[in-house]
Protein backbone atom coordinates (compact mmCIF):
# COMPACT_ATOMS: atom_id res chain seq x y z
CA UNK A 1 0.00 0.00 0.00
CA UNK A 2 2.78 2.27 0.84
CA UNK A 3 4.61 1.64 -2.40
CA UNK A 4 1.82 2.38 -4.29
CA UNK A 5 1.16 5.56 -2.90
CA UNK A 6 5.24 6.52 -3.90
CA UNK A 7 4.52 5.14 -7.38
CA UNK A 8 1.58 7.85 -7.65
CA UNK A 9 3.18 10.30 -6.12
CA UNK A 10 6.09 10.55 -8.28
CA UNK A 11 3.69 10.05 -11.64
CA UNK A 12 1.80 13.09 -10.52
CA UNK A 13 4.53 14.93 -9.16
CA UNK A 14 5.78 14.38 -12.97
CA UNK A 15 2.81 15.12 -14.61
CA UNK A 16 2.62 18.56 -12.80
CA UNK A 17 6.51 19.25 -13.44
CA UNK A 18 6.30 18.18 -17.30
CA UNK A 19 2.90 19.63 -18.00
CA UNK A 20 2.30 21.43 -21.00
CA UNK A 21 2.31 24.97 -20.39
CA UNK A 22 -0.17 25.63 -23.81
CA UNK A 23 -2.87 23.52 -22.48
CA UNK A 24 -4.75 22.55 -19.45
CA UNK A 25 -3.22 19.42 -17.20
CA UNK A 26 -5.14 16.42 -17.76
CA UNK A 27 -4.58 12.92 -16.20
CA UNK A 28 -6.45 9.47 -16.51
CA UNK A 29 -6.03 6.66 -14.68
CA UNK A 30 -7.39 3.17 -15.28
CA UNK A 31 -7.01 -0.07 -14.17
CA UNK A 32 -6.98 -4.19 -16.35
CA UNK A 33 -5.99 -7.05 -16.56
CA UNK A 34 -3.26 -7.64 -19.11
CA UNK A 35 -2.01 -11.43 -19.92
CA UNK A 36 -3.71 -11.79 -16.43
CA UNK A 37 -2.19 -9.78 -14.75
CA UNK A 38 -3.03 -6.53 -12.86
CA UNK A 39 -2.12 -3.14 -14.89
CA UNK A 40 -2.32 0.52 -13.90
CA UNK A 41 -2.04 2.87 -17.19
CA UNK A 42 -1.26 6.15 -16.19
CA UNK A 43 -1.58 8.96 -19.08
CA UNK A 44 -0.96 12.57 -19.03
CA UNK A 45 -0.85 15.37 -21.83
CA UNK A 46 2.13 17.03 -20.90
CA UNK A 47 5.35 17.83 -22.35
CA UNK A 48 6.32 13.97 -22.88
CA UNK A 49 9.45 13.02 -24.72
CA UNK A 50 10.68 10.44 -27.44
CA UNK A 51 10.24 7.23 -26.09
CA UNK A 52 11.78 5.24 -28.65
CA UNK A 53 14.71 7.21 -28.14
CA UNK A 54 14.99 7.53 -24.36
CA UNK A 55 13.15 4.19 -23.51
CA UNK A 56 15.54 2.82 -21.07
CA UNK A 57 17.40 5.83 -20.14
CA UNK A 58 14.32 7.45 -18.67
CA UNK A 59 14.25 5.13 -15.54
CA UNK A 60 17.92 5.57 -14.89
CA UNK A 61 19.19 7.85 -11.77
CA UNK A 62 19.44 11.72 -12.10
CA UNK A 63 18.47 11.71 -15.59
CA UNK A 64 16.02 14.80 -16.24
CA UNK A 65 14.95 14.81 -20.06
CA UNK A 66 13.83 18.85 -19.75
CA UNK A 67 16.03 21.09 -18.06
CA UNK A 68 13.68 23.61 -17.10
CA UNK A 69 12.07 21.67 -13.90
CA UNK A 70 14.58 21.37 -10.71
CA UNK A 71 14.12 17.84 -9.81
CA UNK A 72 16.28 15.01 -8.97
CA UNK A 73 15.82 13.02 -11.68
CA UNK A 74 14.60 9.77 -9.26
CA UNK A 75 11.08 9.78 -9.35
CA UNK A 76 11.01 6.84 -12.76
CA UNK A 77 13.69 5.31 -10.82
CA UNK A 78 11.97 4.90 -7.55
CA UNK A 79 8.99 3.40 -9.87
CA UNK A 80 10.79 1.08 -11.53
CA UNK A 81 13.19 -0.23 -8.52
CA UNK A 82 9.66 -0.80 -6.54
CA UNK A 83 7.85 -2.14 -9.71
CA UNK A 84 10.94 -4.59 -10.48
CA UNK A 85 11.07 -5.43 -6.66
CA UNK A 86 7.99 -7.46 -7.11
CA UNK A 87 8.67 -8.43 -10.54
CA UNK A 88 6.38 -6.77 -12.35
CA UNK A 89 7.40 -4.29 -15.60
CA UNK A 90 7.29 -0.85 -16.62
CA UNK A 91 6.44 0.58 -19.89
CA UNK A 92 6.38 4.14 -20.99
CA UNK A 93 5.13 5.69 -24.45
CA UNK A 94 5.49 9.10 -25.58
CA UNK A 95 6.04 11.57 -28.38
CA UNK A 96 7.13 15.55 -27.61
CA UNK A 97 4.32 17.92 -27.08
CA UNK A 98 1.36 14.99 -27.05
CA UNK A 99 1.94 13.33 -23.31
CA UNK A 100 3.53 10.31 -21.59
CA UNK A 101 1.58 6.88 -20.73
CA UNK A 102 3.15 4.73 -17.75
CA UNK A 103 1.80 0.89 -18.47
CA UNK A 104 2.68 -0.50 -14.44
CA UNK A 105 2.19 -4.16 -14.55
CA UNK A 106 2.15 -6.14 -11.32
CA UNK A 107 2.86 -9.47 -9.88
């Protein structure tokens, strides 16, 4: 329960950093099962970034894809370490200018 509530709290403390300055914030949140298992897809309509490009990199330590937000750069990696910690996965699509979408699934 407790890990959960950092996994949110880092998405929306992202989605308010990266939001899109043009537009107002908007965030969904829904929950199903994928290949049986239980999945959180969390979407925003911020800033986002190239995915393809930075797919990995994203959920490494200290790495901050826009420079104008002071952050640490830890809040992917905190997801990830807790999602991996019970073996679930992580995936992340974006494109510049059209949002982010977090696909949590867990074990």
């Amino acid at each position: 329960k407790t890990q959960l509530k950092i996994i949110f709290k880092h998405l929306l403390s992202n989605s308010l950093s990266y939001r899109d300055p043009e537009k107002p914030l908007q965030i969904r949140i829904k929950t199903k099962k994928v290949s049986g298992h239980p999945t959180i897809i969390f979407k925003d309509n911020g800033l986002g970034f190239d995915s393809i490009k930075y797919k990995q990199e994203v959920f490494r330590p200290y790495v901050r894809l826009h420079s104008h937000v002071d952050s640490s750069g830890l809040g992917l990696y905190i997801i990830k370490s807790i999602i991996d910690f019970h073996r679930g996965g992580v995936r992340v699509e974006s494109e510049p200018k059209k949002g982010a979408t977090f696909a949590l699934r867990l074990d």
